[in-house]
C-alpha atoms as a PDB file:
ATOM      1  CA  UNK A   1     107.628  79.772  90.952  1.00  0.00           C
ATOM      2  CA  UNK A   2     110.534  80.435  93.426  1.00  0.00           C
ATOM      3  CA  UNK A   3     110.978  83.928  94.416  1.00  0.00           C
ATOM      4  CA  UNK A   4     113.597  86.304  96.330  1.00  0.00           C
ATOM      5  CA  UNK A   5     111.282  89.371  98.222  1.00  0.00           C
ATOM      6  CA  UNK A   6     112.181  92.403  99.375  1.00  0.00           C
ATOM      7  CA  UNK A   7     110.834  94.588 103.152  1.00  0.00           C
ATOM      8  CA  UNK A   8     107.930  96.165 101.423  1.00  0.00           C
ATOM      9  CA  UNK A   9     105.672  93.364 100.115  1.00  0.00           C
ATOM     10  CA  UNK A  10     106.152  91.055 103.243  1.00  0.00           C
ATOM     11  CA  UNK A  11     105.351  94.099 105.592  1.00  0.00           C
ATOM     12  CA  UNK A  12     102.536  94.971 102.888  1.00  0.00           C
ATOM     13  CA  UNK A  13     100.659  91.002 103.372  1.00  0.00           C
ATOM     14  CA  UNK A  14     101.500  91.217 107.444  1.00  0.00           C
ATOM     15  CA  UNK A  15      99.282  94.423 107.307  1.00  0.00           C
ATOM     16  CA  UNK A  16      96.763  92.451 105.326  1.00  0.00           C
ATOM     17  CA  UNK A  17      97.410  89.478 107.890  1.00  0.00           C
ATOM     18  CA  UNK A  18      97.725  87.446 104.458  1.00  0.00           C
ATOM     19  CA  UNK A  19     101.456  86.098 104.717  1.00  0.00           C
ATOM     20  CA  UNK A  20      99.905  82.673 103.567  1.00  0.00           C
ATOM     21  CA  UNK A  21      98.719  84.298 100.740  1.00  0.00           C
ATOM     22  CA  UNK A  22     102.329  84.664  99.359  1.00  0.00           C
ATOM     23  CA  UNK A  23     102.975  80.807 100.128  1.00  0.00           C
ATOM     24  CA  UNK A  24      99.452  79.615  97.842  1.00  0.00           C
ATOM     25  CA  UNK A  25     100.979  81.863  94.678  1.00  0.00           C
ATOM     26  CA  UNK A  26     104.785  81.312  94.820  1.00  0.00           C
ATOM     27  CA  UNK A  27     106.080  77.795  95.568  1.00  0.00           C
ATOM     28  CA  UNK A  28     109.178  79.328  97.517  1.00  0.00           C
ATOM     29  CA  UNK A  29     110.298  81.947  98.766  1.00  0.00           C
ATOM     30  CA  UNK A  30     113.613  83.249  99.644  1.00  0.00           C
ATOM     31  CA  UNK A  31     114.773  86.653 101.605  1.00  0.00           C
ATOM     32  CA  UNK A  32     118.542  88.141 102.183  1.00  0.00           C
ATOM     33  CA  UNK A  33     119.743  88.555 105.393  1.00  0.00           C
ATOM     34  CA  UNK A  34     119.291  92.214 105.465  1.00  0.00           C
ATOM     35  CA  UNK A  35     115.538  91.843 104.852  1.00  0.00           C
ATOM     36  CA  UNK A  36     115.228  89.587 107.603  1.00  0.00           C
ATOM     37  CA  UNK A  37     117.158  91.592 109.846  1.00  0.00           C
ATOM     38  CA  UNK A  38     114.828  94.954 108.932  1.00  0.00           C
ATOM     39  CA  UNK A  39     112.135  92.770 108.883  1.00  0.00           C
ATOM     40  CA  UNK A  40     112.472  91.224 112.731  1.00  0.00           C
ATOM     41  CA  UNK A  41     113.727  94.317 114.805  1.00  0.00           C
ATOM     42  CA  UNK A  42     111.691  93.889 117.321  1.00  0.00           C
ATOM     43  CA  UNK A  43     111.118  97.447 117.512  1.00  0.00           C
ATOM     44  CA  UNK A  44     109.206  97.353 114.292  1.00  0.00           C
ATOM     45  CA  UNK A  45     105.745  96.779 113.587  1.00  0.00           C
ATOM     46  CA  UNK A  46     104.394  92.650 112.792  1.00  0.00           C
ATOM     47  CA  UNK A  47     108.443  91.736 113.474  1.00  0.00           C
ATOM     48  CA  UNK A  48     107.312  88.728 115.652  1.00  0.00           C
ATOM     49  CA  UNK A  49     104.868  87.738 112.807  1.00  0.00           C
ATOM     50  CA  UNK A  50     107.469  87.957 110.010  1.00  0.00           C
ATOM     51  CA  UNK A  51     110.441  86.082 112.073  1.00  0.00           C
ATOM     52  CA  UNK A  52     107.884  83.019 112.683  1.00  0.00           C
ATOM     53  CA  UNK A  53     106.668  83.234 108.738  1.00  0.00           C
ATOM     54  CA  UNK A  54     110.668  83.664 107.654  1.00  0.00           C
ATOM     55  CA  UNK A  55     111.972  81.059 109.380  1.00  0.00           C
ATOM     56  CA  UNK A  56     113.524  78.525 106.916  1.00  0.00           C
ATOM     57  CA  UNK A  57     113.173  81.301 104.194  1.00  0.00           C
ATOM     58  CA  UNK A  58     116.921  83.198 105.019  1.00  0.00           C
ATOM     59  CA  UNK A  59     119.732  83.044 102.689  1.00  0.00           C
ATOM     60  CA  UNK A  60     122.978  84.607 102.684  1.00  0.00           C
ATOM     61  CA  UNK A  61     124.356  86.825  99.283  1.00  0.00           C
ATOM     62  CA  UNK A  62     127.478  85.953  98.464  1.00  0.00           C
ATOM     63  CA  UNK A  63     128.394  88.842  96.358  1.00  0.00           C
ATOM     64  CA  UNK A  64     129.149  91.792  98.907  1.00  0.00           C
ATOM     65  CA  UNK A  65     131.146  93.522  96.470  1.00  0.00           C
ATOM     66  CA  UNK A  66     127.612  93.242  93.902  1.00  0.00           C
ATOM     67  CA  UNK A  67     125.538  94.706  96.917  1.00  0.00           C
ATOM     68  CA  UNK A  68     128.014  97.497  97.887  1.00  0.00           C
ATOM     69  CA  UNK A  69     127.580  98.611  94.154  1.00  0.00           C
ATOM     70  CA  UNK A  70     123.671  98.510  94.570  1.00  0.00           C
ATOM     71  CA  UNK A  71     123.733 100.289  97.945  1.00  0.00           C
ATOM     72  CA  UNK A  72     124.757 103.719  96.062  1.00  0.00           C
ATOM     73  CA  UNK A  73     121.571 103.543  94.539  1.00  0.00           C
ATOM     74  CA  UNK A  74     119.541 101.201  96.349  1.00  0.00           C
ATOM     75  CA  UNK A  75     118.732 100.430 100.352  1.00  0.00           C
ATOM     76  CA  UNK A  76     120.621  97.504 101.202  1.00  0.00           C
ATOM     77  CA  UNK A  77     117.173  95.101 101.317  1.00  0.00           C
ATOM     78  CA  UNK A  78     116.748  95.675  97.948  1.00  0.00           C
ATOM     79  CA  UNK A  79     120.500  95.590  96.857  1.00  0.00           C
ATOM     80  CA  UNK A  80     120.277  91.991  98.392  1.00  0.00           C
ATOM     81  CA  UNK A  81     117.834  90.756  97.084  1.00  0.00           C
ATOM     82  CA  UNK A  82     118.845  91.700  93.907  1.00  0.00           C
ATOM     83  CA  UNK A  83     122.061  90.253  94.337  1.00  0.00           C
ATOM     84  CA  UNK A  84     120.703  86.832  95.906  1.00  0.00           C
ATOM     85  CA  UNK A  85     118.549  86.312  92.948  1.00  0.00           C
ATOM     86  CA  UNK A  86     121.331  86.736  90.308  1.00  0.00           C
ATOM     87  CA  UNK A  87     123.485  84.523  92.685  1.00  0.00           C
ATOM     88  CA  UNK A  88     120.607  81.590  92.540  1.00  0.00           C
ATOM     89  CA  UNK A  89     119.573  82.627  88.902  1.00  0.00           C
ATOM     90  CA  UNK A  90     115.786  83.176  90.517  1.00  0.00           C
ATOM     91  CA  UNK A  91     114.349  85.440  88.063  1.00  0.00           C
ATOM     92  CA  UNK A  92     111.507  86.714  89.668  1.00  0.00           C
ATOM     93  CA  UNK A  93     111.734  89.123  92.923  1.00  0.00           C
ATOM     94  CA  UNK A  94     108.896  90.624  94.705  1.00  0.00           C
ATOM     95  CA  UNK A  95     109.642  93.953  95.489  1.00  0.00           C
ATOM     96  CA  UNK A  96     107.919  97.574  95.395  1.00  0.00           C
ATOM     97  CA  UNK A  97     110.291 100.287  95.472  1.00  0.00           C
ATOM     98  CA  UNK A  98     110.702 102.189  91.948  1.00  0.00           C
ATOM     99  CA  UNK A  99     113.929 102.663  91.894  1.00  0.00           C
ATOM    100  CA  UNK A 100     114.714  98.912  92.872  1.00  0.00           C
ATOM    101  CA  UNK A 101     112.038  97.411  90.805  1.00  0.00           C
ATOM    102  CA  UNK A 102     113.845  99.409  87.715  1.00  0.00           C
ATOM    103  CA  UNK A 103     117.123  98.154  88.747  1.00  0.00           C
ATOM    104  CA  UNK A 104     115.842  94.698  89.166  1.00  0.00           C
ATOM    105  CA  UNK A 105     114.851  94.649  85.303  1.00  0.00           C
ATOM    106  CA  UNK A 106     118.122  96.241  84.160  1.00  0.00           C
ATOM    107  CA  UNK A 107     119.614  92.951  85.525  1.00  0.00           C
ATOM    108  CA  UNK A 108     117.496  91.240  83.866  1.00  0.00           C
ATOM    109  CA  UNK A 109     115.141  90.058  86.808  1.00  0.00           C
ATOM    110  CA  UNK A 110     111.281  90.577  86.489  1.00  0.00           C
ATOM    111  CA  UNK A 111     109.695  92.544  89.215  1.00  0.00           C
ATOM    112  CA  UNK A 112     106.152  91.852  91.181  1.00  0.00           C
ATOM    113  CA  UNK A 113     104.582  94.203  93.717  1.00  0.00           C
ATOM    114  CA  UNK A 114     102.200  93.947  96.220  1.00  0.00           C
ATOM    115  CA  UNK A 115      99.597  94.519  93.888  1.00  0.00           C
ATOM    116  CA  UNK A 116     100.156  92.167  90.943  1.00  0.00           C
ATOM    117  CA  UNK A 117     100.657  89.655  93.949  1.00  0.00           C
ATOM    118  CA  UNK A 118      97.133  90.727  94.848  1.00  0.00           C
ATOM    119  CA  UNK A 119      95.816  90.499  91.384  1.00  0.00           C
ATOM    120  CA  UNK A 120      97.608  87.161  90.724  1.00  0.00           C
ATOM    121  CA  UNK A 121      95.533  86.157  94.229  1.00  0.00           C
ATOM    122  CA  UNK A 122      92.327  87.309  92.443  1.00  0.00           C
ATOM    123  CA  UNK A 123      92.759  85.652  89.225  1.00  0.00           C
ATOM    124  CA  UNK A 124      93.409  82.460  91.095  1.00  0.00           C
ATOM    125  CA  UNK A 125      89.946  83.077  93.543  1.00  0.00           C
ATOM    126  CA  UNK A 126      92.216  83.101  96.628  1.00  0.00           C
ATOM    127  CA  UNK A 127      90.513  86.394  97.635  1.00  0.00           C
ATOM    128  CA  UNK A 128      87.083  88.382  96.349  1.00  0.00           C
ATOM    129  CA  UNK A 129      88.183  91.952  95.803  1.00  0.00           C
ATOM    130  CA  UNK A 130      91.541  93.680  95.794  1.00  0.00           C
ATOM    131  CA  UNK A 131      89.877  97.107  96.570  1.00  0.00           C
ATOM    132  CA  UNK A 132      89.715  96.465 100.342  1.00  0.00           C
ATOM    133  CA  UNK A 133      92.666  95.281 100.708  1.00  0.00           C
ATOM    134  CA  UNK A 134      94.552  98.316  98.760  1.00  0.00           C
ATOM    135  CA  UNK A 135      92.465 100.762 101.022  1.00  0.00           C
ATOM    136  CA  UNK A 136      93.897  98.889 104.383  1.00  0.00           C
ATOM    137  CA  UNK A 137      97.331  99.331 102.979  1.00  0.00           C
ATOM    138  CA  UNK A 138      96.759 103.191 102.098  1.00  0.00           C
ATOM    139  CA  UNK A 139      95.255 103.101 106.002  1.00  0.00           C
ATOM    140  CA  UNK A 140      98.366 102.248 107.014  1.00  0.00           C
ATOM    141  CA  UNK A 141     100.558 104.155 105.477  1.00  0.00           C
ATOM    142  CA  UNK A 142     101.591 102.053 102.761  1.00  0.00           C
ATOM    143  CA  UNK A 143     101.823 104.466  99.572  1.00  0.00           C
ATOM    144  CA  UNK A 144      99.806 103.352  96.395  1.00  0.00           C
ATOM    145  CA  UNK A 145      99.663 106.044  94.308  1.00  0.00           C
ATOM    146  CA  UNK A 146      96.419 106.962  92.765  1.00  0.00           C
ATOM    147  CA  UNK A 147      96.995 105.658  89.085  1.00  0.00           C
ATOM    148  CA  UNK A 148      98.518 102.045  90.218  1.00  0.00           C
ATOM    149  CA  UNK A 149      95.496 102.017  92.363  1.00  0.00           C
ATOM    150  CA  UNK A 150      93.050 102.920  89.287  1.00  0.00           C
ATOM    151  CA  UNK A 151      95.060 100.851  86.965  1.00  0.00           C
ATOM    152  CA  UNK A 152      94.271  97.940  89.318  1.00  0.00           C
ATOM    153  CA  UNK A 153      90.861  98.114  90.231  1.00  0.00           C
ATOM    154  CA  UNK A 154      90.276  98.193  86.444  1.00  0.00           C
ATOM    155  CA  UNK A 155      92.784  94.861  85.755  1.00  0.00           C
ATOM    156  CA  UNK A 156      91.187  93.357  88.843  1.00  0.00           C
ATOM    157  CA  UNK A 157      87.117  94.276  86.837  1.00  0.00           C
ATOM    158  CA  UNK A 158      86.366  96.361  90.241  1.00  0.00           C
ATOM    159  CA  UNK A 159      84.532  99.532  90.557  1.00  0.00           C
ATOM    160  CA  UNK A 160      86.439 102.928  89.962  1.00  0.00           C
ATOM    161  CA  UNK A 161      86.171 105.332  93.022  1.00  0.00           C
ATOM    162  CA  UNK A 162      85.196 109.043  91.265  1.00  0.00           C
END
């Protein structure tokens, strides 16, 4: 499966120091220019990590007048990625955001998160237990709200926190 990602999920697996993790479940993967560019300031967090795993993985969108219509609802990451994966009629995007992942299926593209990526990881016995890994994310600030994180421990046949 070749996919087009967004910021959050690749900053999500550099937390989990799991970008490989993303190359054993999706045969390619693509990101927009203005996903790399957020991505690498090298002000921000893992940046030197994500250039080096991004490398070869860039592609420009064609359609600016396609983002410029996303950006009024959309960051411009997302309205990229979008964009790029109607432009190479990819159908699948990895991306977390609400708002973009609704978009994303009103154009006819089908969403994955960080955690289906982790559950897909799971059902293929590339890692033990998603539960760990979800906690580490919430450590660092990565917001999983409380009934995506139930819903998944239960999908993933883990233990329920009371």
């Amino acid at each position: 499966m070749i996919i087009i990602a967004d910021s959050s999920p690749l900053i999500s697996f550099a937390i989990l120091n799991n970008l490989e993790m993303l190359d054993n479940i999706f045969d390619e993967i693509y990101v927009p220019v203005a996903v790399y560019n957020e991505l690498t300031n090298f002000k921000k967090p893992y940046s030197l990590k994500l250039k080096e795993y991004l490398k070869n993985k860039v592609a420009t969108v064609k359609n600016t007048d396609l983002v410029k219509f996303l950006t009024n609802e959309i960051d411009l990451g997302e309205s990229e990625a979008i964009a790029l994966a109607l432009e190479k009629k990819i159908q699948d995007i990895l991306i977390d955001d609400f708002r973009g992942r609704k978009i994303a299926e009103l154009n006819g593209l089908f969403p994955i998160g960080t955690v289906g990526v982790l559950l897909q990881a799971k059902k293929q016995k590339l890692i033990k237990e998603i539960k760990p890994l979800l906690d580490l994310l919430i450590q660092n600030d990565i917001r999983i709200g409380k009934p995506l994180y139930n819903e998944s421990l239960v999908l993933a046949s883990e233990k329920l926190e009371k």
